[in-house]
Protein backbone atom coordinates (compact mmCIF):
# COMPACT_ATOMS: atom_id res chain seq x y z
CA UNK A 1 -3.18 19.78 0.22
CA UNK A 2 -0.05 19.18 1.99
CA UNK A 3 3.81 19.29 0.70
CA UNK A 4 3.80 15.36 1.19
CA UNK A 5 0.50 15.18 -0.77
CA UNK A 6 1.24 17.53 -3.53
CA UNK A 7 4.73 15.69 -3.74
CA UNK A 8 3.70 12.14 -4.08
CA UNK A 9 0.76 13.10 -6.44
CA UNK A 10 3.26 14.93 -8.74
CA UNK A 11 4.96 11.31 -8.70
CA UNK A 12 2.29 9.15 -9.50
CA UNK A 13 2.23 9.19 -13.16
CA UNK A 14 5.86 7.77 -12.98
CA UNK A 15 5.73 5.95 -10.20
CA UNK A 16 5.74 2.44 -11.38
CA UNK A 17 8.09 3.06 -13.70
CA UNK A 18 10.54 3.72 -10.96
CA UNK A 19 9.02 1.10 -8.90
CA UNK A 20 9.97 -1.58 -11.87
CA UNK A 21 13.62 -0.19 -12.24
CA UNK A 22 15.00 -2.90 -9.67
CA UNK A 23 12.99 -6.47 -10.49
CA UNK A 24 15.14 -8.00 -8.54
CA UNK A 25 14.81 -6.30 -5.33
CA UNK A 26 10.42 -6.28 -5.91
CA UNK A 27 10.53 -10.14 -6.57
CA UNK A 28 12.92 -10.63 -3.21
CA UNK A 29 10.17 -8.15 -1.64
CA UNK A 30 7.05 -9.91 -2.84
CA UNK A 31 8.22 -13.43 -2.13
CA UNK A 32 9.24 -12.33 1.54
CA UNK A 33 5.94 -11.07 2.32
CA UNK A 34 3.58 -13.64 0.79
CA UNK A 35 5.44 -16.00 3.20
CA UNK A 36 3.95 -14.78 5.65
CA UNK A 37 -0.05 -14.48 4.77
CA UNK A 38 -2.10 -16.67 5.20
CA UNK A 39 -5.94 -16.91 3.06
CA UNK A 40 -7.86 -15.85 5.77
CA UNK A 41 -5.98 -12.52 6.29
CA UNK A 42 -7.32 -8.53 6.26
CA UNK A 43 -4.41 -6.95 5.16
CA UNK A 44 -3.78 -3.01 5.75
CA UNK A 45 -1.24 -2.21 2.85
CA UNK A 46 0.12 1.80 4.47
CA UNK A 47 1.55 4.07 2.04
CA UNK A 48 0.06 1.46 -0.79
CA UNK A 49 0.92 4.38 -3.60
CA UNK A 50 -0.24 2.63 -6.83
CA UNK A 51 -0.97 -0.56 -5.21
CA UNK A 52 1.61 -2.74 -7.08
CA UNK A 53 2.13 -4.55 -3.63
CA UNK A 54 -1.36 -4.56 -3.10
CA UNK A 55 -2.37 -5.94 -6.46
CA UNK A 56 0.01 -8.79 -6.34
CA UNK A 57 -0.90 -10.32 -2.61
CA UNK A 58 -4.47 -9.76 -3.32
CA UNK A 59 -4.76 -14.01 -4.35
CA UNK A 60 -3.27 -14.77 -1.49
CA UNK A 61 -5.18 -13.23 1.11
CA UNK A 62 -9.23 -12.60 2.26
CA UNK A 63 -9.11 -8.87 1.84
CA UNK A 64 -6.68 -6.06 1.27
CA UNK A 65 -6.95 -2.22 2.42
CA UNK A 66 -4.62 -0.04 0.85
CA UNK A 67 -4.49 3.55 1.87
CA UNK A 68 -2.26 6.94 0.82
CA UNK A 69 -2.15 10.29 1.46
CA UNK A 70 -1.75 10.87 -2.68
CA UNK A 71 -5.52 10.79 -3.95
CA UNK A 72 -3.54 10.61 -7.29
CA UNK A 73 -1.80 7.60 -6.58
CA UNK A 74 -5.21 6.29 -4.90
CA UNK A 75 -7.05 6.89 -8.26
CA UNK A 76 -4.34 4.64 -10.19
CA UNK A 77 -4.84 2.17 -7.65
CA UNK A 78 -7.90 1.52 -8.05
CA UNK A 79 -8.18 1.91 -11.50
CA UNK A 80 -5.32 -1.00 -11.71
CA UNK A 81 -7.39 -3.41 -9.55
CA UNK A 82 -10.75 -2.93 -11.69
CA UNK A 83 -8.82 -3.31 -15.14
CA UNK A 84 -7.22 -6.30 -13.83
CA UNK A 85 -10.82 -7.14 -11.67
CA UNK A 86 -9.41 -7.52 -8.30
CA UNK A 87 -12.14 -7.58 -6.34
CA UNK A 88 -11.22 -7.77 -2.32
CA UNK A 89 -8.82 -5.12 -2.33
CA UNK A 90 -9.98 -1.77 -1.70
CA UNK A 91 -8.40 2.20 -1.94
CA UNK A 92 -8.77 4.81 0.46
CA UNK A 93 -7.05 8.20 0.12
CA UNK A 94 -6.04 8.10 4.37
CA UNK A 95 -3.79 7.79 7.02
CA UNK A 96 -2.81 5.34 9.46
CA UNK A 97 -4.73 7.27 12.14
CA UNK A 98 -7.85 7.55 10.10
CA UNK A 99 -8.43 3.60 9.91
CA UNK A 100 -10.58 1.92 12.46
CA UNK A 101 -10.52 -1.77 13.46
CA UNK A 102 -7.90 -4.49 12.91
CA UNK A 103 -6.04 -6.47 10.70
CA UNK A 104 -3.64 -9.64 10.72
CA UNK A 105 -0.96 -7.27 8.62
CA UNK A 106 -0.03 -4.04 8.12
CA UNK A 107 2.81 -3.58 5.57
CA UNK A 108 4.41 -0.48 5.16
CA UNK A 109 6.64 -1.11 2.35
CA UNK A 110 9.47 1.40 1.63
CA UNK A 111 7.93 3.87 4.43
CA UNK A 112 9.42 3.97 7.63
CA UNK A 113 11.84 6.55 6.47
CA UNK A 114 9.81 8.98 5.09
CA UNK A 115 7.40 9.11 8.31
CA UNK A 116 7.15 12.22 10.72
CA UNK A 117 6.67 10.97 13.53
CA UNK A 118 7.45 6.71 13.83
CA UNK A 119 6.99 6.01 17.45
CA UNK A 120 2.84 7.28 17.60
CA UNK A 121 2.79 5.70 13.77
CA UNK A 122 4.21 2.65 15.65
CA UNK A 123 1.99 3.01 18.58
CA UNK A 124 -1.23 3.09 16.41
CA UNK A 125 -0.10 0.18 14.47
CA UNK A 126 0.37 -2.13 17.24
């Protein structure tokens, strides 16, 4: 395991609470992104950590993909979507550069920043 993995897995247990801290700023988020998916879109939700993003879009869309490099925050993903019995959004512990085929979006929420190398991360995205 990896200092990025071991890092974000040591954070997972507290993540949401964090996440939740500024309500404001999520709803602003949320409402931004929903405007632009449509029903019949495969989403790829990057760096999905407990899939709070995920979660919430899931209604509005065909299917959501979220992957992480945490498996920690991976497992409270999907443990989230079965207690609250989402059922077209899926988990994979994985990169960017593991996924095959396409999707309509790829959100990368809060993620840019933290990335090693943007322009190939860029590159595979497009």
């Amino acid at each position: 395991m990896n200092k990025p993995e071991k890092f974000w897995d040591r954070s997972a247990n507290g993540y949401d609470r964090e996440e939740m801290k500024d309500r404001t700023l999520r709803t602003k988020i949320l409402e931004k992104v929903k405007k632009h998916l449509r029903k019949q879109d495969d989403v790829l939700d990057f760096g999905c950590a407990t899939g709070i993003l995920a979660n919430e879009i899931a209604a509005d869309v065909h299917t959501v993909h979220g992957i992480d490099i945490s498996p920690k925050m991976i497992q409270i993903a999907q443990n989230k979507a079965r207690e609250q019995q989402i059922s077209n959004v899926t988990y994979a512990r994985s990169t960017v550069f593991d996924e095959k085929g396409t999707f309509d979006v790829i959100l990368g929420i809060y993620l840019l920043h933290l990335l090693e190398d943007m322009p190939a991360v860029l590159e595979k995205i497009h």
